[in-house]
C-alpha atoms as a PDB file:
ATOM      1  CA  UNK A   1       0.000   0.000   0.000  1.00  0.00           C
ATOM      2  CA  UNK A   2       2.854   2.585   0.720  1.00  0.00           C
ATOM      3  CA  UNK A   3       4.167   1.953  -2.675  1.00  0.00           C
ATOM      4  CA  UNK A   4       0.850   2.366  -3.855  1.00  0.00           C
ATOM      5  CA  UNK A   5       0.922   6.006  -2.479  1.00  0.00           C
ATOM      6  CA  UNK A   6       4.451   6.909  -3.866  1.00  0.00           C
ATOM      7  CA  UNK A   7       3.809   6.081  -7.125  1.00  0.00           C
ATOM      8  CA  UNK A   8       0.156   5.195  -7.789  1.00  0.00           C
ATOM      9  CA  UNK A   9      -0.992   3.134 -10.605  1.00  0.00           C
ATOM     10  CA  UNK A  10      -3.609   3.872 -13.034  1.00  0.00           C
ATOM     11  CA  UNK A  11      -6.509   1.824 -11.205  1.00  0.00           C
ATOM     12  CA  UNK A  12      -4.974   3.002  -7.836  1.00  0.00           C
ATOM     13  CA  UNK A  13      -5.381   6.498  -7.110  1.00  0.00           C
ATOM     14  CA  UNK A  14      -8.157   6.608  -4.979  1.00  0.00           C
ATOM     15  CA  UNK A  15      -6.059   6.441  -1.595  1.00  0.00           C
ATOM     16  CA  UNK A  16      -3.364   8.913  -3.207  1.00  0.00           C
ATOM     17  CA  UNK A  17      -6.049  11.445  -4.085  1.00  0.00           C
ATOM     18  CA  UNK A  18      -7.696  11.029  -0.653  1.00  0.00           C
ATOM     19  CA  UNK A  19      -4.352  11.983   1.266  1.00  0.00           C
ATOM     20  CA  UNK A  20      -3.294  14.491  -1.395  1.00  0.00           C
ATOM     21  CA  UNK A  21      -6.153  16.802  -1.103  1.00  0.00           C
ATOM     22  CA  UNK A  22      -6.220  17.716   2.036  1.00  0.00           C
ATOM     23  CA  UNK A  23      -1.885  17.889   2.043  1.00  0.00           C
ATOM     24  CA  UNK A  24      -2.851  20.484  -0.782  1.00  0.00           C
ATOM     25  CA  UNK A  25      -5.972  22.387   1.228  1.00  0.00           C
ATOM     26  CA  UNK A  26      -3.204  22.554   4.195  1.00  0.00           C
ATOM     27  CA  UNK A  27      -0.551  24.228   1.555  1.00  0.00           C
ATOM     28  CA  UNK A  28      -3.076  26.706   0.152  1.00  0.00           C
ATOM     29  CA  UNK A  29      -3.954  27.906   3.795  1.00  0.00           C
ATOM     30  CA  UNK A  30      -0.364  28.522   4.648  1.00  0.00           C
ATOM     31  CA  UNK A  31       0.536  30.327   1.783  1.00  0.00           C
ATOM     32  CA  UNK A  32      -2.990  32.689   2.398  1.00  0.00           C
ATOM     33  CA  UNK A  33      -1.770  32.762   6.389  1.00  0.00           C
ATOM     34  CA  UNK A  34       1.391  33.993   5.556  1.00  0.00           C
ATOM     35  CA  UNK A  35       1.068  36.193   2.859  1.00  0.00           C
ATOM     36  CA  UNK A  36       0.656  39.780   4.468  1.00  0.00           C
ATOM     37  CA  UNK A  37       2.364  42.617   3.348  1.00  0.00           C
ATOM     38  CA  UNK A  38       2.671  45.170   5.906  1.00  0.00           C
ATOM     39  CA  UNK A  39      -0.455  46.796   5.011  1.00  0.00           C
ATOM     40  CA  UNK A  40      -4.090  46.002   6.097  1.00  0.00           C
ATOM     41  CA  UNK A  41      -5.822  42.668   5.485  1.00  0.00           C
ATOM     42  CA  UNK A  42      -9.305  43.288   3.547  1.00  0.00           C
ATOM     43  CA  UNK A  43     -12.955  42.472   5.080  1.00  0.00           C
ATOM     44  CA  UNK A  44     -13.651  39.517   7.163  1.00  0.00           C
ATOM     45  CA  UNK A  45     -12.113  38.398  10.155  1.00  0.00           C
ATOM     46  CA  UNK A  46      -8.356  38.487   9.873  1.00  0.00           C
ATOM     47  CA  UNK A  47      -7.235  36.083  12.357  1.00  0.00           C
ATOM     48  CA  UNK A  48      -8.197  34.284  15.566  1.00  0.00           C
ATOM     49  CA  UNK A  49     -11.005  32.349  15.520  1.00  0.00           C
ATOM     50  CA  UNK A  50     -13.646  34.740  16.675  1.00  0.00           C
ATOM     51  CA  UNK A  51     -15.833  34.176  13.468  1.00  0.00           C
ATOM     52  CA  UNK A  52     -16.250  38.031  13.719  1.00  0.00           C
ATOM     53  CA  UNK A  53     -16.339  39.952  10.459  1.00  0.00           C
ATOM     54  CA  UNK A  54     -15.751  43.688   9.645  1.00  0.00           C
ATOM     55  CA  UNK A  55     -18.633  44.837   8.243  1.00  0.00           C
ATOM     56  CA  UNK A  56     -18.731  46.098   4.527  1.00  0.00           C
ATOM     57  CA  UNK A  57     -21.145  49.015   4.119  1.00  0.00           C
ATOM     58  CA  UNK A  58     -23.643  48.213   6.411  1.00  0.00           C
ATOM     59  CA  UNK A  59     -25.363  49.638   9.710  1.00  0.00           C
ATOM     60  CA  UNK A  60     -23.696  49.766  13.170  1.00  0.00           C
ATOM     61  CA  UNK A  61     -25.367  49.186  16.533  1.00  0.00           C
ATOM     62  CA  UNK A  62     -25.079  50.033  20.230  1.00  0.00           C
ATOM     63  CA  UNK A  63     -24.776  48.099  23.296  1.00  0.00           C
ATOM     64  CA  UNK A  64     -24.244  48.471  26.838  1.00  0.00           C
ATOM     65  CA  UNK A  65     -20.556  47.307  27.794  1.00  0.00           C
ATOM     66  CA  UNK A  66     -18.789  48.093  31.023  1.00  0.00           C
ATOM     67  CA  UNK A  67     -21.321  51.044  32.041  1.00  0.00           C
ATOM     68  CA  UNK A  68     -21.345  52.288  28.659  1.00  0.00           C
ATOM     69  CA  UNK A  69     -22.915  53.093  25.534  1.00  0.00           C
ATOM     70  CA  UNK A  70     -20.521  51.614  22.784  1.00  0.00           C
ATOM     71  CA  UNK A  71     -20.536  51.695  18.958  1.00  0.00           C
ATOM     72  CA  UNK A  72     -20.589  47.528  17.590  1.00  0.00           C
ATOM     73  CA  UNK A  73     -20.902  46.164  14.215  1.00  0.00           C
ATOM     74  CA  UNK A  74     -23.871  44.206  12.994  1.00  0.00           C
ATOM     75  CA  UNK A  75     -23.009  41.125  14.967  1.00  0.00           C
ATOM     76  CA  UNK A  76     -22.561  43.356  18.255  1.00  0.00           C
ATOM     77  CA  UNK A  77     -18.705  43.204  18.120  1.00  0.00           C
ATOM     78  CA  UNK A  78     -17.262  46.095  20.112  1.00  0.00           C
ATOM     79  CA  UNK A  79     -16.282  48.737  17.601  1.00  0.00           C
ATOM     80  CA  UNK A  80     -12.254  50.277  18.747  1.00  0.00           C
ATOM     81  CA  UNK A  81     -10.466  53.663  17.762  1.00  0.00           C
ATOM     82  CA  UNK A  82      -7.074  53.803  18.034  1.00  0.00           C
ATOM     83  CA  UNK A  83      -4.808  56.668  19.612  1.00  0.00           C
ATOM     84  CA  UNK A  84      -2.359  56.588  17.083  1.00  0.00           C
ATOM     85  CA  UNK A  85      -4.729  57.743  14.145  1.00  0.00           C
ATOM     86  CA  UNK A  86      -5.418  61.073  12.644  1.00  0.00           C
ATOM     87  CA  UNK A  87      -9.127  62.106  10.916  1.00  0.00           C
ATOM     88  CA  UNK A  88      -7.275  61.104   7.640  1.00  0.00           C
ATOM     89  CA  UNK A  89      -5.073  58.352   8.442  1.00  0.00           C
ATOM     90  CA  UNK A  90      -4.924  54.915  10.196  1.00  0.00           C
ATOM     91  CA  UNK A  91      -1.670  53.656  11.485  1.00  0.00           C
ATOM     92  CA  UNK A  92      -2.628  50.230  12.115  1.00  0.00           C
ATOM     93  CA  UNK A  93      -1.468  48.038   8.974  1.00  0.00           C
ATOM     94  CA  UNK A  94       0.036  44.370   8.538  1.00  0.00           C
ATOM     95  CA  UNK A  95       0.185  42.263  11.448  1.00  0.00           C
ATOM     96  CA  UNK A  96      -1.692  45.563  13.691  1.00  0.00           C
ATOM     97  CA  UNK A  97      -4.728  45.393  11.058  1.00  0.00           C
ATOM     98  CA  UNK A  98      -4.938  41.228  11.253  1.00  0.00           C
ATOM     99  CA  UNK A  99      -5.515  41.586  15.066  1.00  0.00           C
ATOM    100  CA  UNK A 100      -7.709  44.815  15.044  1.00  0.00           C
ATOM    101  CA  UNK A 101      -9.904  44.462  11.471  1.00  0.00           C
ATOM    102  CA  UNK A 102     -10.466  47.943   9.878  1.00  0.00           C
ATOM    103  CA  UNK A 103     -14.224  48.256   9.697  1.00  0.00           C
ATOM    104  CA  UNK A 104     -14.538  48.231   5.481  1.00  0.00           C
ATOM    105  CA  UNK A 105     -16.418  50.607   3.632  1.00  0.00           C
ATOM    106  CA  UNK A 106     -18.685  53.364   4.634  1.00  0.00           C
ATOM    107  CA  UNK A 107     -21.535  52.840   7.466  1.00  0.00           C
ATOM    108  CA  UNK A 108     -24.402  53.917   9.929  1.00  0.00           C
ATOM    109  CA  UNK A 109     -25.987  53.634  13.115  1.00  0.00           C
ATOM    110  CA  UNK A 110     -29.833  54.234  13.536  1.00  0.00           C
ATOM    111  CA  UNK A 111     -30.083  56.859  16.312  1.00  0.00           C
ATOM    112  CA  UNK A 112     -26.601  57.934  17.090  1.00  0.00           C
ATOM    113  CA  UNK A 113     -25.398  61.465  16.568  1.00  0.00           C
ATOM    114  CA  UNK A 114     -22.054  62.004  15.440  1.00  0.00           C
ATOM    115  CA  UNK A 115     -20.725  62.103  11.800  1.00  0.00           C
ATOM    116  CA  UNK A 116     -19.794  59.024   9.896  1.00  0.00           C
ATOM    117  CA  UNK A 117     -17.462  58.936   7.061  1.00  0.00           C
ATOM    118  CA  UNK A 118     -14.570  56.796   5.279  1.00  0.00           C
ATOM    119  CA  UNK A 119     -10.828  57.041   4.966  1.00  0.00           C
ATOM    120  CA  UNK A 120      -8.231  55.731   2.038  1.00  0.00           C
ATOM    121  CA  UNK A 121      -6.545  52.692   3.595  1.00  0.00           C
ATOM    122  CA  UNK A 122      -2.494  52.706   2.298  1.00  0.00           C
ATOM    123  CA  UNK A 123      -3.806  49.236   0.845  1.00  0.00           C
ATOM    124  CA  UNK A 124      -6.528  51.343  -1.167  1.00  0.00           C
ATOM    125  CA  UNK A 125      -9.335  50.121   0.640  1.00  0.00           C
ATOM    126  CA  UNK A 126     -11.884  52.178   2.342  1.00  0.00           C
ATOM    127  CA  UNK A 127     -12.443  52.235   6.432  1.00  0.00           C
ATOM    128  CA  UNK A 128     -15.273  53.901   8.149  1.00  0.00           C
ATOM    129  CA  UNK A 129     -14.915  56.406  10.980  1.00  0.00           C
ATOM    130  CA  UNK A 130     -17.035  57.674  13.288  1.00  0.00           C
ATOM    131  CA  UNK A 131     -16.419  61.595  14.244  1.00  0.00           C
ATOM    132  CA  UNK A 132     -12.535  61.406  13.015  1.00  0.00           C
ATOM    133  CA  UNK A 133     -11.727  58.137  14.211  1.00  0.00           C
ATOM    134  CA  UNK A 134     -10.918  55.265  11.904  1.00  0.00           C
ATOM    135  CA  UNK A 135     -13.246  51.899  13.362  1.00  0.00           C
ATOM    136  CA  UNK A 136     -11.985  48.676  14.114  1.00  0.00           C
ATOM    137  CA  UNK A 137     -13.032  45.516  16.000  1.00  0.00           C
ATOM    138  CA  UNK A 138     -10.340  42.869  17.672  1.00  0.00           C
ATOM    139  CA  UNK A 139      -9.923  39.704  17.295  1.00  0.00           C
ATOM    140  CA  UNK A 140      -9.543  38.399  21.130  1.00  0.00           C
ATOM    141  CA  UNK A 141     -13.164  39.723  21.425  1.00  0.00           C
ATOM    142  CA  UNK A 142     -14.399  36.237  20.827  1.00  0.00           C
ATOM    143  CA  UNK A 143     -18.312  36.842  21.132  1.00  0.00           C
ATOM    144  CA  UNK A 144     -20.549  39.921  20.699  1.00  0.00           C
ATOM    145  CA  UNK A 145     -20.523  42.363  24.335  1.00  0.00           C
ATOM    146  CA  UNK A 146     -17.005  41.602  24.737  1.00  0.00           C
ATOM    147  CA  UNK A 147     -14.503  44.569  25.232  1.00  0.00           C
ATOM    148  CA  UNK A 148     -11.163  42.981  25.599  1.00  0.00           C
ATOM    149  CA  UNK A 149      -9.338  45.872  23.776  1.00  0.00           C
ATOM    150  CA  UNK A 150     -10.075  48.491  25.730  1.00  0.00           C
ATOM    151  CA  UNK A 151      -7.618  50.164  27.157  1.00  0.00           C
ATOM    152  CA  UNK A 152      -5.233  48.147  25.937  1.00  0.00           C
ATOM    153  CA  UNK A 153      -1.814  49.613  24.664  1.00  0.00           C
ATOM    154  CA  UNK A 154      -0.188  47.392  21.433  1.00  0.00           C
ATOM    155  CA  UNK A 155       1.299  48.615  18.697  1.00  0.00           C
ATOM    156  CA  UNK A 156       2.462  51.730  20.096  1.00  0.00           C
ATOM    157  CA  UNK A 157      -0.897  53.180  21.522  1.00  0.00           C
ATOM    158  CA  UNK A 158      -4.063  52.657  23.436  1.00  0.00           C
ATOM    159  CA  UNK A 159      -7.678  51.344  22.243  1.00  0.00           C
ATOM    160  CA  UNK A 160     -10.371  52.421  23.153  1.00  0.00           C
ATOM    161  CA  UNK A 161     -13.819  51.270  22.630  1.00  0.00           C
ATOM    162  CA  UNK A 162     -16.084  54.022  20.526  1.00  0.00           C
ATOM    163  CA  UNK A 163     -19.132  55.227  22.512  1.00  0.00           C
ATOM    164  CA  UNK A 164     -21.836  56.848  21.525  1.00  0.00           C
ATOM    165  CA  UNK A 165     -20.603  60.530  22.612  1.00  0.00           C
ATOM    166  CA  UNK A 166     -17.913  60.108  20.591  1.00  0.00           C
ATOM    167  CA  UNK A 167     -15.406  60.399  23.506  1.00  0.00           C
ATOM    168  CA  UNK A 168     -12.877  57.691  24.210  1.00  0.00           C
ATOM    169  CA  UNK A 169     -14.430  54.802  26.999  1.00  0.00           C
ATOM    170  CA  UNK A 170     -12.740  54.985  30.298  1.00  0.00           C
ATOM    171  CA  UNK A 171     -10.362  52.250  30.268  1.00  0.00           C
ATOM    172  CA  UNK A 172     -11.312  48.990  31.907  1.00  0.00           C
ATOM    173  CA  UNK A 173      -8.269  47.038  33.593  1.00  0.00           C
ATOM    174  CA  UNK A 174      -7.245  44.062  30.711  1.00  0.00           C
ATOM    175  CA  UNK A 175      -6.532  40.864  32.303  1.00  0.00           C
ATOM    176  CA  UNK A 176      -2.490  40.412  32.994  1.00  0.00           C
ATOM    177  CA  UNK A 177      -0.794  39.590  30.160  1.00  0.00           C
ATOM    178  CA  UNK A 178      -3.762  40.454  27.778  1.00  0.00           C
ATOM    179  CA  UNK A 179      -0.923  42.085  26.090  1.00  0.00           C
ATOM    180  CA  UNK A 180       1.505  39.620  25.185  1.00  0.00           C
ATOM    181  CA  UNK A 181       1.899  38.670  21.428  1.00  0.00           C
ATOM    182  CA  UNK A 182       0.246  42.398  20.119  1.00  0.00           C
END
């Protein structure tokens, strides 16, 4: 049978095939894994496993999280500005943008005041802001009402979640080590 697999024969290839495939699905996802260029990933999550995805174009909600009223995307991730951004610019690309998602495109949210409007991503790509601030969501928030990036200083500044006032949250205390690896 191991011969079989080295060098199949014409009326054998059903086992190679079966153990190929998947060796070649593996392949493909390490190439895709490892392919960023220092700028921003595009839409979708962009690493962990959180299954959360940065909204294209859509409409943004609000929730209550830690005593207050926070922007979140249509799934009711926790929606994050970061303190290294101008109006005009973000400075979160490559391996910053894979753990904290731009939010793509331009968006809303029923109800809230405050002005919404887009930015030119150095990838090209558009990112919504919400009164100046370019949005993202994080990828150690694992499920919607989670605000594990807040206050949390990687990649050279602090996050904050986005409330509804447009003022930065008050930072909440991460866990220890919540920092280590961003």
């Amino acid at each position: 049978m191991l011969r079989s697999l080295a060098t199949p024969k014409a009326g054998n290839r059903r086992p190679w095939m079966l153990l190929a495939l998947p060796a070649a699905a593996a392949a493909a996802a390490l190439v895709v894994g490892c392919g960023s260029s220092g700028t921003s990933s595009s839409g979708g999550s962009s690493g962990g496993s959180s299954g959360q995805a940065a909204p294209a174009a859509g409409s943004l909600k609000t929730a209550q999280i830690g005593g207050a009223t926070v922007l979140t995307n249509s799934k009711g991730f926790t929606l994050y500005s970061f303190a290294l951004d101008t109006p005009a610019k973000s400075n979160c690309n490559g391996t910053c943008a894979a753990n904290w998602p731009p939010v793509k495109g331009s968006v809303t949210a029923p109800g809230v005041k405050g002005t919404f409007g887009t930015i030119k991503r150095s990838d090209g790509s558009t990112q919504a802001t919400f009164n100046g601030h370019p949005l993202y969501t994080f990828t150690a928030d694992t499920s919607p009402g989670q605000a594990k990036g807040n206050g949390l200083n990687a990649f050279g500044g602090v996050w904050h979640e986005d409330t509804t006032s447009g003022s930065a949250a008050p930072a909440s205390s991460p866990a220890p080590g919540s920092g280590a690896g961003y």
